[in-house]
Protein backbone atom coordinates (compact mmCIF):
# COMPACT_ATOMS: atom_id res chain seq x y z
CA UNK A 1 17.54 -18.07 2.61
CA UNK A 2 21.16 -17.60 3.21
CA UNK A 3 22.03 -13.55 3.62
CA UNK A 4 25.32 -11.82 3.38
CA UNK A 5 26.57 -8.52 4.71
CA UNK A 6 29.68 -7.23 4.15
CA UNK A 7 30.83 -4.35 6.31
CA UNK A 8 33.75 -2.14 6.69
CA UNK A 9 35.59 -2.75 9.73
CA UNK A 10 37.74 0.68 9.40
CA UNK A 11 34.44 2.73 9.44
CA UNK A 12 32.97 0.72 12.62
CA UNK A 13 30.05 -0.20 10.92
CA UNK A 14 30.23 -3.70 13.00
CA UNK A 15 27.58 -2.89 15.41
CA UNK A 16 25.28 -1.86 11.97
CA UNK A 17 25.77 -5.15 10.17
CA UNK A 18 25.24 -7.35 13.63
CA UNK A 19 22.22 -5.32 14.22
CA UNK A 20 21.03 -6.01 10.87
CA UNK A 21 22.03 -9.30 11.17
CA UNK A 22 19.75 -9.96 14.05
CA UNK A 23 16.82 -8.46 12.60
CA UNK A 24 16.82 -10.36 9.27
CA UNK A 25 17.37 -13.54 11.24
CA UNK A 26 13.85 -12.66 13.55
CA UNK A 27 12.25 -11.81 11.10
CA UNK A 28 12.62 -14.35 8.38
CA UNK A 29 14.92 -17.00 9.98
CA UNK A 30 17.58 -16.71 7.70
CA UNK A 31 21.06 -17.93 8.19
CA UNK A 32 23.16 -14.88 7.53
CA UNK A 33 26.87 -14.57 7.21
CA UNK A 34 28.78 -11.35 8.56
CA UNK A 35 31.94 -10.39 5.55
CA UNK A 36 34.29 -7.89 7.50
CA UNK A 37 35.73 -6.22 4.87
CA UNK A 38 37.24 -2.07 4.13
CA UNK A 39 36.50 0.62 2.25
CA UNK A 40 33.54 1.76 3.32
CA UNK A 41 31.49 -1.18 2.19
CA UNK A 42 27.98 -2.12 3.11
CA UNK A 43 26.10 -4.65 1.08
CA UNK A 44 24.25 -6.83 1.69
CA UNK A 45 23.16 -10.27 -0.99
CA UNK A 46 20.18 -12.75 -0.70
CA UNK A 47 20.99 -15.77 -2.38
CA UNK A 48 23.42 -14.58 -4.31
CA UNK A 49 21.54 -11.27 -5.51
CA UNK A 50 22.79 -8.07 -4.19
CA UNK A 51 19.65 -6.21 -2.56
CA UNK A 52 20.94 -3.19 -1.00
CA UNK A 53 24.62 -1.50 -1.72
CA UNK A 54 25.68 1.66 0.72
CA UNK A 55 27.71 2.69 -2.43
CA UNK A 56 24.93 2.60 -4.84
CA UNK A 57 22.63 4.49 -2.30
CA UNK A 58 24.99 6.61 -0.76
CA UNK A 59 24.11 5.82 2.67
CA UNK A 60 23.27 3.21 5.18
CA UNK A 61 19.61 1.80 5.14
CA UNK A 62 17.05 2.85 6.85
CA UNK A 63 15.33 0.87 9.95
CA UNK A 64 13.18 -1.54 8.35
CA UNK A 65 14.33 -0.99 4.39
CA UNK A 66 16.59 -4.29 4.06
CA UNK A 67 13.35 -6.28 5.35
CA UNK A 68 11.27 -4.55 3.01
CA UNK A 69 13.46 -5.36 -0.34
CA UNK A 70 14.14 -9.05 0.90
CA UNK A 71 9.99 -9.26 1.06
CA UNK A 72 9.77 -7.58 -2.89
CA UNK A 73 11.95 -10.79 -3.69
């Protein structure tokens, strides 16, 4: 399972993405690839299939919700 999340580095959201980051790769032992990017982007793609999109939503996940859609896959 390779995972991407791309982040906005102007909004700080670093310290989201690397915690999100960590907790995919516990929990499923995925390989997943950090995107700095702008513009208050968050999203986050399994395999080429974006999962979760902060723009979409309109805010960040919740704890736990990123897990949850990877394991509806």
């Amino acid at each position: 399972m390779h995972i991407t999340i791309e982040y906005c580095q102007e909004w700080n959201y670093d310290p989201i993405a690397a915690s999100l980051a960590a907790e995919l790769t516990k929990k499923f032992g995925a390989t997943c690839e950090l995107i700095a990017s702008g513009g208050g982007v968050f999203e986050v793609v399994v395999d080429g299939e974006l999962i979760y999109s902060k723009k979409d939503s309109g805010r960040h996940a919740d704890t736990g919700e990123v897990a949850r859609l990877i394991e509806k896959l």
